[in-house]
Protein backbone atom coordinates (compact mmCIF):
# COMPACT_ATOMS: atom_id res chain seq x y z
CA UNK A 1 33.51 7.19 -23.51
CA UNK A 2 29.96 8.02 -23.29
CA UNK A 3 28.87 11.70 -23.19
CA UNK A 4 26.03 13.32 -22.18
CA UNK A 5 25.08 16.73 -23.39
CA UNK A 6 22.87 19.16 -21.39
CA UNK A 7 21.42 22.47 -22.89
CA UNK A 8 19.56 24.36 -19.95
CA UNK A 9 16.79 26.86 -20.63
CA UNK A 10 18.14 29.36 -18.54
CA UNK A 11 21.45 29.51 -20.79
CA UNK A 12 20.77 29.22 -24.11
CA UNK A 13 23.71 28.06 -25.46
CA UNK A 14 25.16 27.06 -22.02
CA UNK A 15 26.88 23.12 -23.31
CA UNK A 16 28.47 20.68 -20.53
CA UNK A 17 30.03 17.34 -21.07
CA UNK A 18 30.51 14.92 -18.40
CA UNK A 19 31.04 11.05 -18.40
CA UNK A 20 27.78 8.74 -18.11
CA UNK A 21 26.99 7.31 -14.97
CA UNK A 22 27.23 11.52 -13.33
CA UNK A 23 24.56 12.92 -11.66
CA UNK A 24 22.83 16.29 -13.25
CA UNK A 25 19.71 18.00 -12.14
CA UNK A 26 18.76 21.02 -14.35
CA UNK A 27 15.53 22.33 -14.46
CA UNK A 28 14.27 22.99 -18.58
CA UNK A 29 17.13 21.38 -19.42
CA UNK A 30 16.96 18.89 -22.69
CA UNK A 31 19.44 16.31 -22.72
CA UNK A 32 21.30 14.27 -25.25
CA UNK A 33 23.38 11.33 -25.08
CA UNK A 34 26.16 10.46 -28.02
CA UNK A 35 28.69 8.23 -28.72
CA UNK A 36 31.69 9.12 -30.72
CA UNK A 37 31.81 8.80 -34.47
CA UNK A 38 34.68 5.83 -34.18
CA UNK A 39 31.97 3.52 -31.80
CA UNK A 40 30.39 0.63 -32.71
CA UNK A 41 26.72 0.79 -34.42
CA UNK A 42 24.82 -0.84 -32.30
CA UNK A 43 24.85 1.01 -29.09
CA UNK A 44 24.71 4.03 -30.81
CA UNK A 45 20.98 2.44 -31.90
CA UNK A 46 20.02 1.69 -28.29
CA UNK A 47 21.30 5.15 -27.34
CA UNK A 48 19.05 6.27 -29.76
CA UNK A 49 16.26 4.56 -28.32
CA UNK A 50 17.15 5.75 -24.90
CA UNK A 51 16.96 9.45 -25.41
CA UNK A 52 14.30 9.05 -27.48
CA UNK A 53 12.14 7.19 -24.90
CA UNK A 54 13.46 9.78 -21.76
CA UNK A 55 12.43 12.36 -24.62
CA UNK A 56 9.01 11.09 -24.76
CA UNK A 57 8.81 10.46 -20.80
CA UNK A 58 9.72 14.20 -20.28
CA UNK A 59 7.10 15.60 -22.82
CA UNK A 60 4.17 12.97 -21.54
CA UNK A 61 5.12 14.04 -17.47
CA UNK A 62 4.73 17.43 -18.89
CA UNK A 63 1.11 17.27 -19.82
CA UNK A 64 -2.04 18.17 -17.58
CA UNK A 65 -3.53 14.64 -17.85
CA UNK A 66 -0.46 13.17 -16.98
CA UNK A 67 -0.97 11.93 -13.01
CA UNK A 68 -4.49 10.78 -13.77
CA UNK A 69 -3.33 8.36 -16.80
CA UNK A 70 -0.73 7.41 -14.18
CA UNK A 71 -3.33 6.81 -11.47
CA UNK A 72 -5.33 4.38 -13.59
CA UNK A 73 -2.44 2.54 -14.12
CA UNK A 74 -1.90 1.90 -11.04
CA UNK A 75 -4.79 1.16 -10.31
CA UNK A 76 -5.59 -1.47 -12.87
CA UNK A 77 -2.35 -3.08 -11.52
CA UNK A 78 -3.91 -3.26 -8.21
CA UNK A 79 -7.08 -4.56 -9.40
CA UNK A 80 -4.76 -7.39 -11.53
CA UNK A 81 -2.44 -8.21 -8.54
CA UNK A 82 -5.41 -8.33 -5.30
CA UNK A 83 -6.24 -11.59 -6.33
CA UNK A 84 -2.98 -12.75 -8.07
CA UNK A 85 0.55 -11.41 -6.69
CA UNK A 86 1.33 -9.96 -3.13
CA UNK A 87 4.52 -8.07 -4.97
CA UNK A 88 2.62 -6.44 -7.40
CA UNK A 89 -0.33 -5.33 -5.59
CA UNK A 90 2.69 -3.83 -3.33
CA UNK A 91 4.11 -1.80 -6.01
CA UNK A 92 1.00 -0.45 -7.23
CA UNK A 93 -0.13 0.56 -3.76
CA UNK A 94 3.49 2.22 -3.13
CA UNK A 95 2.77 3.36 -7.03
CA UNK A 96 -0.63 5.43 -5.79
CA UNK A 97 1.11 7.15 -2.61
CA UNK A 98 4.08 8.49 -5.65
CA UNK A 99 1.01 9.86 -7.79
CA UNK A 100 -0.17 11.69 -4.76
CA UNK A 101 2.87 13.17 -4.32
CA UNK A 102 3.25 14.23 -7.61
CA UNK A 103 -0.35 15.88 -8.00
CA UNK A 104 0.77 17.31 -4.72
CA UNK A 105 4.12 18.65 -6.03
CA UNK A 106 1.95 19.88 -9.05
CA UNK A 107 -1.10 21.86 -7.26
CA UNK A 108 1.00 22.87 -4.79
CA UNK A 109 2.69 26.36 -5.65
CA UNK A 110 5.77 27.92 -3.90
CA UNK A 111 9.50 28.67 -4.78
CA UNK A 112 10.70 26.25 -2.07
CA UNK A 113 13.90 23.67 -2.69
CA UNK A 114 15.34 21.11 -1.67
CA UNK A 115 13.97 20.33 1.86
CA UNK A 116 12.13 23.01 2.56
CA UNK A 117 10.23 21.42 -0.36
CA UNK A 118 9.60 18.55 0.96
CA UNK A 119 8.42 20.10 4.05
CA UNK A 120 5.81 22.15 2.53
CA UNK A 121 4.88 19.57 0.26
CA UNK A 122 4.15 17.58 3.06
CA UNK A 123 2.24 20.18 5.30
CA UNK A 124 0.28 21.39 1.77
CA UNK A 125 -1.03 17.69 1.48
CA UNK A 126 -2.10 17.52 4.71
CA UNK A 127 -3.78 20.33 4.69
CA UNK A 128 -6.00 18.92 1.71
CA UNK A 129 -6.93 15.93 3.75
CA UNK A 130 -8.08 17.91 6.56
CA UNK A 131 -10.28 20.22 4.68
CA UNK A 132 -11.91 17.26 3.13
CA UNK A 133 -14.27 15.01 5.93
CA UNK A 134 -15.01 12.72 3.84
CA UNK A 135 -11.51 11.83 4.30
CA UNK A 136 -10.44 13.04 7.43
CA UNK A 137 -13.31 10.49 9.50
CA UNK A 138 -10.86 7.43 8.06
CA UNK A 139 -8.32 8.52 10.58
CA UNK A 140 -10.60 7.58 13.76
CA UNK A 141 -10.12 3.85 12.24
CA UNK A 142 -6.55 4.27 13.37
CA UNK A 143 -7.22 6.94 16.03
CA UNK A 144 -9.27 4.30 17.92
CA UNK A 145 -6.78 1.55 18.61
CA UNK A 146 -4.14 3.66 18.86
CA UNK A 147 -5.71 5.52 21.62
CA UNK A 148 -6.22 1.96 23.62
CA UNK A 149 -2.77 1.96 23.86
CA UNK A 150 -3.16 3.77 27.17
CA UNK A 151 -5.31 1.40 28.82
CA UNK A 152 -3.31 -1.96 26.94
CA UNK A 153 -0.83 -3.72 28.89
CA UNK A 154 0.83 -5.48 26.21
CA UNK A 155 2.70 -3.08 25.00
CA UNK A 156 4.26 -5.06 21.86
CA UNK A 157 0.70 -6.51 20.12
CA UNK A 158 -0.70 -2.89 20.83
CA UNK A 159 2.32 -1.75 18.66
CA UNK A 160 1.52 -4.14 15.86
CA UNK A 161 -2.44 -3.51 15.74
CA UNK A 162 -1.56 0.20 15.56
CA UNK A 163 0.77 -0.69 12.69
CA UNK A 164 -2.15 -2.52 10.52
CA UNK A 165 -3.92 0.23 10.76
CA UNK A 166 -1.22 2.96 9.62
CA UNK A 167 -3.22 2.04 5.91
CA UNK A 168 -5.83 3.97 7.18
CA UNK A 169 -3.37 7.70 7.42
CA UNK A 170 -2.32 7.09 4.08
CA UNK A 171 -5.02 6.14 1.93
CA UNK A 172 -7.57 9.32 2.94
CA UNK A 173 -3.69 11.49 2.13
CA UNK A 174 -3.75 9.40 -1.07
CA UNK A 175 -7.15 9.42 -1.49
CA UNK A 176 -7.54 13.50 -1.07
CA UNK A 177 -4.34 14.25 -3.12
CA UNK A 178 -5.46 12.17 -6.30
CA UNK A 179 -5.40 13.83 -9.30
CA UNK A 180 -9.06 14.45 -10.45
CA UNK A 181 -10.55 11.14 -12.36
CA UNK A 182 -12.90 11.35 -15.24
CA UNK A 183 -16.11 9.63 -14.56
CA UNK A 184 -14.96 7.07 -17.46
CA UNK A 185 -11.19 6.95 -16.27
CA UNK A 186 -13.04 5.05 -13.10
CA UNK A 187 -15.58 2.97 -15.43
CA UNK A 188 -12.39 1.81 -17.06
CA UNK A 189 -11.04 0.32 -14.08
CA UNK A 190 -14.20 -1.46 -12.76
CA UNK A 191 -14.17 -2.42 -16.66
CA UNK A 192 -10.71 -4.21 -16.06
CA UNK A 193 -12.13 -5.86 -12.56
CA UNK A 194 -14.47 -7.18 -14.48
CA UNK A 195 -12.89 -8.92 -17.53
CA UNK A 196 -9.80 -9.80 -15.05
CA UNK A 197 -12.23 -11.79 -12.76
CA UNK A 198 -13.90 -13.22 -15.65
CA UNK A 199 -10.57 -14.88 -17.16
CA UNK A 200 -9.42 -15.92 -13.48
CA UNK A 201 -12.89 -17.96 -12.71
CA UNK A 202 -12.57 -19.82 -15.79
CA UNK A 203 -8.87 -20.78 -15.20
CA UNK A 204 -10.30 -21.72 -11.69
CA UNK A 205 -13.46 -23.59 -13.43
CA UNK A 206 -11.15 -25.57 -15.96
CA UNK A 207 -8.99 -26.90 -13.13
CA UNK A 208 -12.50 -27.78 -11.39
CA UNK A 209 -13.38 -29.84 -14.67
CA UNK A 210 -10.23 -31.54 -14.58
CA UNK A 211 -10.62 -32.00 -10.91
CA UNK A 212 -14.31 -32.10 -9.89
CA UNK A 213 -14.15 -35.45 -7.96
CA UNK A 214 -11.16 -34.74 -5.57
CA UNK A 215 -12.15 -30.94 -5.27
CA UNK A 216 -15.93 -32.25 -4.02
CA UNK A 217 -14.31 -34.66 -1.82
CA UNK A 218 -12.68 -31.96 0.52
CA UNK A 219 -15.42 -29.66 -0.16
CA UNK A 220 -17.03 -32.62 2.01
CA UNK A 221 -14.78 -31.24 4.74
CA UNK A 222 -14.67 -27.99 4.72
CA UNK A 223 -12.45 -27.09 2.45
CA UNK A 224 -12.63 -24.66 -0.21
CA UNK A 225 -11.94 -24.75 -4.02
CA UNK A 226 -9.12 -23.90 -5.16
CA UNK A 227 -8.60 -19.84 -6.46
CA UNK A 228 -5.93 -17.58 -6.43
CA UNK A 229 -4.70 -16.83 -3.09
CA UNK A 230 -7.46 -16.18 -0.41
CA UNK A 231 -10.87 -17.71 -1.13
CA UNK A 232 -12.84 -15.45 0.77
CA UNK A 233 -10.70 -12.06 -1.05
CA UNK A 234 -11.38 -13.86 -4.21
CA UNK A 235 -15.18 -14.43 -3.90
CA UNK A 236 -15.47 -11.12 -2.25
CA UNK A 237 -13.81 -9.58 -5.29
CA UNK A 238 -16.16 -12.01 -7.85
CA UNK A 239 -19.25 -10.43 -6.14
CA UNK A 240 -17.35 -7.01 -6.64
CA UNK A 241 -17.08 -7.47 -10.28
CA UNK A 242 -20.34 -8.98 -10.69
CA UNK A 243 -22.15 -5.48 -9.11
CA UNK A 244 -19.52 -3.29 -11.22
CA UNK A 245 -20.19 -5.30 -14.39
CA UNK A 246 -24.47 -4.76 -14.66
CA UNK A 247 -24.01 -1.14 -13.33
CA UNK A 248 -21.44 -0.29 -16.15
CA UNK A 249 -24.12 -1.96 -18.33
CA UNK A 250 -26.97 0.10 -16.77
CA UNK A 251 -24.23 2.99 -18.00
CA UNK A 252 -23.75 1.95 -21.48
CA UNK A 253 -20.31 2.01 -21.21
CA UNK A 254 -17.65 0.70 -23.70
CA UNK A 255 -14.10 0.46 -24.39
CA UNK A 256 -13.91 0.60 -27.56
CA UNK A 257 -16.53 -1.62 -29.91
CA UNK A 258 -20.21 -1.40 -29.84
CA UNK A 259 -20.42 -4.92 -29.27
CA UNK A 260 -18.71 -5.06 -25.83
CA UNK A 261 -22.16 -3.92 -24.72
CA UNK A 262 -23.68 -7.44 -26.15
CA UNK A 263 -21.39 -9.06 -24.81
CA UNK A 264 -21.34 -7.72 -21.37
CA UNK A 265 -24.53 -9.03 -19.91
CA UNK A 266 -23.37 -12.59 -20.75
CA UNK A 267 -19.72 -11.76 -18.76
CA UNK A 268 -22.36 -10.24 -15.56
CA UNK A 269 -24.40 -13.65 -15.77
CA UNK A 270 -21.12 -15.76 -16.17
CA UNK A 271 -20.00 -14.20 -12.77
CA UNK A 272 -23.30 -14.27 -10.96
CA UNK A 273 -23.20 -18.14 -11.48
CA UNK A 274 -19.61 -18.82 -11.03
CA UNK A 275 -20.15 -16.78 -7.48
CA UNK A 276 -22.47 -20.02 -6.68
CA UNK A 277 -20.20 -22.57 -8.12
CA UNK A 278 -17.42 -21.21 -5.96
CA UNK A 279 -19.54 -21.30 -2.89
CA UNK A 280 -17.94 -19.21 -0.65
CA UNK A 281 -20.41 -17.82 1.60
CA UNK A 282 -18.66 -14.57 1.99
CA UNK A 283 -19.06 -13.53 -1.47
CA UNK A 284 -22.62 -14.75 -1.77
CA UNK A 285 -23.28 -12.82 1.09
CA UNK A 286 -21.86 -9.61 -0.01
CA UNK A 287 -23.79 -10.12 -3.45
CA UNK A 288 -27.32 -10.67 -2.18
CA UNK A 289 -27.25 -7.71 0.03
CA UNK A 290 -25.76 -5.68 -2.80
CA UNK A 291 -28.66 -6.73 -5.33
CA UNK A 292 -31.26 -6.44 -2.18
CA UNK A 293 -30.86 -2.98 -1.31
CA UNK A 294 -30.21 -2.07 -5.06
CA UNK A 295 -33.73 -3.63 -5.97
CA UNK A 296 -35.01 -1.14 -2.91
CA UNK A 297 -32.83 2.03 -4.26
CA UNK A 298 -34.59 0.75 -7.83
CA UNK A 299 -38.42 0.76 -6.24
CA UNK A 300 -37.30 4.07 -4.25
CA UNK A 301 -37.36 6.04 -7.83
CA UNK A 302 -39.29 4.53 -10.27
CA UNK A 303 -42.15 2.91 -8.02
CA UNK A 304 -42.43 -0.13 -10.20
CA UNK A 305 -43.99 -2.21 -7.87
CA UNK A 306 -44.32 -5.70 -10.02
CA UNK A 307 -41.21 -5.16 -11.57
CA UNK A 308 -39.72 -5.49 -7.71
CA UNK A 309 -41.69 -7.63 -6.58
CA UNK A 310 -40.71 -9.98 -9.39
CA UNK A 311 -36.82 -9.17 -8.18
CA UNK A 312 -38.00 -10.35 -5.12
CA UNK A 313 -39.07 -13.28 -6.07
CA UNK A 314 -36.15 -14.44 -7.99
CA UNK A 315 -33.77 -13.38 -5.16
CA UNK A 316 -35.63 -15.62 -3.27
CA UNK A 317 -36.07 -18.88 -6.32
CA UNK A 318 -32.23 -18.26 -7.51
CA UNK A 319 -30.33 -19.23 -4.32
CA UNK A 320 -33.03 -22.69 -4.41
CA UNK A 321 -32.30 -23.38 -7.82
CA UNK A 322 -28.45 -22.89 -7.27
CA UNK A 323 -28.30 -25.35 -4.73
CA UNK A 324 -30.71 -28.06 -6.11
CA UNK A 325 -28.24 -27.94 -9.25
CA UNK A 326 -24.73 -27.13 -8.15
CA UNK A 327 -22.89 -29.70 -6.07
CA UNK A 328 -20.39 -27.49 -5.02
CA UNK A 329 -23.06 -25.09 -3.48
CA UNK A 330 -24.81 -28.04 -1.60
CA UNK A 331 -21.89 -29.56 -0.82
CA UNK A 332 -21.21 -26.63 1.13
CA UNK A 333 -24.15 -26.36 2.36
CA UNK A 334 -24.17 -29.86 3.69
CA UNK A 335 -21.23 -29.55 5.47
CA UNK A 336 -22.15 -25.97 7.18
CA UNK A 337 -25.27 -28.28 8.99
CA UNK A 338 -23.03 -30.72 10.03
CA UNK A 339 -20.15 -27.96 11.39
CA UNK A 340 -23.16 -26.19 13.37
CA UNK A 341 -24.60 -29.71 14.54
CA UNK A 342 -21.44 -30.87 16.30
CA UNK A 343 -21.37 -26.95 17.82
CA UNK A 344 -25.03 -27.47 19.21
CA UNK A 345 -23.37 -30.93 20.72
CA UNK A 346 -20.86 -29.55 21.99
CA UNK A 347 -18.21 -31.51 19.56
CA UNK A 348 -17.22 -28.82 17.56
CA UNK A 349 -13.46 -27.97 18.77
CA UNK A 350 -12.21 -29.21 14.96
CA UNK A 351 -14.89 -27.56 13.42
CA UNK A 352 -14.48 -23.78 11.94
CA UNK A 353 -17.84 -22.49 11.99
CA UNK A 354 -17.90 -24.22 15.70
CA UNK A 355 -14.51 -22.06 16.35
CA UNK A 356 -16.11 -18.98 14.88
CA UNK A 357 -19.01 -19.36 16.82
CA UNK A 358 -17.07 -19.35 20.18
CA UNK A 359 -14.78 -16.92 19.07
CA UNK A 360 -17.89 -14.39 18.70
CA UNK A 361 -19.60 -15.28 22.16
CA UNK A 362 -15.71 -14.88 23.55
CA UNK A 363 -15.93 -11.57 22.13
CA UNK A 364 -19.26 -10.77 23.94
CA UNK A 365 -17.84 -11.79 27.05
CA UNK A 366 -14.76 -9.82 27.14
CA UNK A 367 -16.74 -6.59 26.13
CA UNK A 368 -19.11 -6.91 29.23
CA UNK A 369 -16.08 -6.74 31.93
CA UNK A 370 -15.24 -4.11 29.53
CA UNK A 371 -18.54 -1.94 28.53
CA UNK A 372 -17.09 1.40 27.31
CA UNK A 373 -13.24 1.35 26.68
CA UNK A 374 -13.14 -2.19 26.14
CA UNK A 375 -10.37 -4.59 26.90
CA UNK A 376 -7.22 -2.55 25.19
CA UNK A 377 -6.49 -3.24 21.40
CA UNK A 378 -3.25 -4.63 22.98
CA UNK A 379 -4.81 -6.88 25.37
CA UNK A 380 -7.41 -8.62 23.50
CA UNK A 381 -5.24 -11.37 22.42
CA UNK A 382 -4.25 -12.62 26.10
CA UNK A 383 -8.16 -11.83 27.47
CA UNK A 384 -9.52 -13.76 24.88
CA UNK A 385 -6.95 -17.01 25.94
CA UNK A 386 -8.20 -16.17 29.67
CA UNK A 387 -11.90 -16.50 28.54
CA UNK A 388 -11.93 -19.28 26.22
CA UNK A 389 -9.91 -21.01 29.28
CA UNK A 390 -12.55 -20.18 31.35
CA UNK A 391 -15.70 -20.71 29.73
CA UNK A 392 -14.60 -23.04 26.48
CA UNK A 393 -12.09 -25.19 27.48
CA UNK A 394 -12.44 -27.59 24.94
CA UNK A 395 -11.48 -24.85 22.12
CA UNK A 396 -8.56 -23.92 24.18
CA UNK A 397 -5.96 -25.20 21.91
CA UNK A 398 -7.35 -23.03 18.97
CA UNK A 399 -8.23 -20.03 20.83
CA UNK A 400 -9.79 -17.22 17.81
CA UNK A 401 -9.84 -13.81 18.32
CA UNK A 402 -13.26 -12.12 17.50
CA UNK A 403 -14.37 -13.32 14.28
CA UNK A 404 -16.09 -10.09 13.35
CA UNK A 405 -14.74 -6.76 13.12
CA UNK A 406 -17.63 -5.11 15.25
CA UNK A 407 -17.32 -7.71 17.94
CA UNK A 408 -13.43 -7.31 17.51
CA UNK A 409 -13.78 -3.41 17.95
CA UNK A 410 -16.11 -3.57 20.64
CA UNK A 411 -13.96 -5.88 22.32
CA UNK A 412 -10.81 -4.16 22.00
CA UNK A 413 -12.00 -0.59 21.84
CA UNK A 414 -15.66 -0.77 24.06
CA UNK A 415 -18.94 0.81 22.64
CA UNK A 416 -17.02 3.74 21.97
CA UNK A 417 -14.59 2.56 20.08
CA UNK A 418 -17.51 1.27 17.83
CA UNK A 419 -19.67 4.23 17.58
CA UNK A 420 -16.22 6.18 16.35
CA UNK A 421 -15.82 3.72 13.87
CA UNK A 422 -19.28 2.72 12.84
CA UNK A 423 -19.17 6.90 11.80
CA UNK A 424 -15.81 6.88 10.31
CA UNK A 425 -17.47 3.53 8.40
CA UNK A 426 -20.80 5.03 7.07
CA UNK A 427 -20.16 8.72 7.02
CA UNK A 428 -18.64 8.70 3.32
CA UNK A 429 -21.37 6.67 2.46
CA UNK A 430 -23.98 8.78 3.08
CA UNK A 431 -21.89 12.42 2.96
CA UNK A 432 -22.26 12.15 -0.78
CA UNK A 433 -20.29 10.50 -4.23
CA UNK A 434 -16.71 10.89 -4.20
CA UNK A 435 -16.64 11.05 -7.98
């Protein structure tokens, strides 16, 4: 039989045998597991390795630094599984919320067990969030549709906007309850973000190579190339890395070899292009502005004036070039005239820019019957099938809800449902770093 051995600080001395597979919970208690002397070899060796690993667990959980390392973790295994694997990005999500907790359990200091505990565990974490605003304006994202409720009729899509949004009470709880990060601890991540997107675009540009004929074909009609997943995550995530990669640059920062920095600007450039190949206008989007206002925060302190105005100018010449030498880019370009030519003639009910299109001015419609509340989170759904019926009959078999989350919120939640969340939005923006 297997024995386990427990030797509890608070009884030196104190020895209790019971068979493996029993439940014990000692506090400063060290624990050893044996076989006896007639067993086999060889799981007396993975014994061995057992307590020795639990051994090291216990000493490691011990230490100060011990939630942040954990924390990183995670969230490297976020950053791996956005763009890559649904179940993983689920357990490091779930893995974040423990962390909190534990930094929780850790600052939090009482005599309490069992689930009186829990209770004041609970009620200490809180407590943290709501002396932080930074993280306490996140809640009117969920505060908002929530409180629509009372003016939705639709009980049951109410219920399941409100549950989307439940993110939003747990990541500012996370978020405040995180062990403190060294400034490098978060340069390591983006560091990971970008040499994970760098190896996933050119997986995704060898299968264009193979490819490139059939994948230009039904970029022809609309469709996009193939990536990981969601296109528009992915090329959202691409421009991501891109920014991250030339600002860790700007920062000098390395892993581990002085040649990482050499090598860096040529990962940053490999990005910036792919984001072009790839063509999704999301991401191209998202990484103009980016470099846009970061040329103005550049001009804003150092007053270089040719410097920026040379920025400027290749903001301007880059985009040109890109299209008059990637096919991908004017393929999609192409096709966006044609989508928004058969909207202008009225032909665009197959078309998804056409759809979008609608789908915005259905928006605009349902938030003038609706000026200040709005038409009920719960209720947009069915009053945006009543308007399209109305005035787009044509796109009635496709009917779109708001394809843009300020039309969406001013839809659903009226102008001041928007102003709530256009502050919850940009308050931690401009309230100050959060690292």
């Amino acid at each position: 039989m297997i024995q386990v051995q427990s030797t509890c600080n608070a009884s030196p001395g104190f020895p209790e045998t019971f068979p493996a597979g029993g439940k014990k919970y000692l506090a400063g208690c060290h624990i050893r597991l044996y076989l006896p002397p007639s067993a086999n070899l060889k799981p007396k060796v993975l014994l061995t390795v057992i307590q020795t690993t639990l051994t090291e667990i216990r000493g490691w959980s011990h230490r100060q630094e011990a939630p942040a390392q954990t924390t990183v973790f995670f969230a490297v295994l976020l950053v791996a599984s956005l763009p890559t694997a649904p179940f993983l990005l689920s357990i490091s999500m779930w893995g974040l919320v423990f962390v909190a907790f534990w930094a929780a359990l850790r600052a939090q200091q009482g005599t309490e067990r069992g689930f009186h505990l829990g209770w004041a565990l609970v009620v200490f974490s809180f407590k943290k969030m709501f002396s932080q605003r930074i993280y306490t304006v996140w809640l009117l994202l969920l505060l908002v549709p929530l409180l629509s409720g009372l003016w939705s009729e639709d009980q049951g899509y109410w219920l399941e906007r409100v549950r989307v949004r439940l993110p939003f009470l747990v990541l500012p709880w996370a978020f405040a309850n995180f062990p403190a990060l060294s400034r490098r601890q978060i340069q390591l991540v983006l560091y990971f973000l970008v040499a994970w997107m760098a190896v996933l675009c050119m997986g995704v540009g060898i299968n264009f190579l193979l490819d490139h004929t059939a994948i230009l074909e039904a970029m022809q009609q609309g469709r996009p190339m193939p990536v990981p997943r969601n296109h528009i995550r992915f090329s959202l995530l691409l421009a991501t890395a891109g920014v991250a990669g030339g600002w860790l640059w700007h920062e000098r920062f390395v892993w581990r070899y002085a040649w990482e920095r050499k090598v860096l600007p040529g990962v940053v450039l490999f990005l910036f292009v792919f984001a072009h190949v790839l063509s999704v206008r999301s991401g191209l989007l998202a990484l103009y502005v980016v470099l846009f206002f970061s040329m103005l925060y550049f001009v804003w302190h150092t007053r270089r004036w040719k410097l920026t105005l040379l920025a400027l100018a290749l903001l301007v010449l880059i985009p040109w070039m890109a299209v008059k030498t990637l096919p991908s880019l004017a393929q999609k370009i192409a096709y966006t005239k044609y989508d928004l030519e058969q909207y202008l003639n009225n032909t665009g009910e197959n078309y998804s820019d056409s759809e979008r299109l609608i789908s915005l001015k259905t928006g605009w419609l349902i938030w003038k019957e609706n000026p200040w509340l709005g038409a009920g989170a719960g209720d947009l759904r069915q009053e945006t099938k009543r308007q399209v019926t109305i005035h787009f009959p044509k796109y009635v078999q496709t009917p779109k809800l708001p394809h843009n989350q300020f039309v969406y919120i001013l839809a659903g939640t009226g102008l001041a449902g928007l102003l709530l969340s256009m502050f919850a939005f940009l308050y931690p923006v401009f309230a100050g770093r959060l690292f």
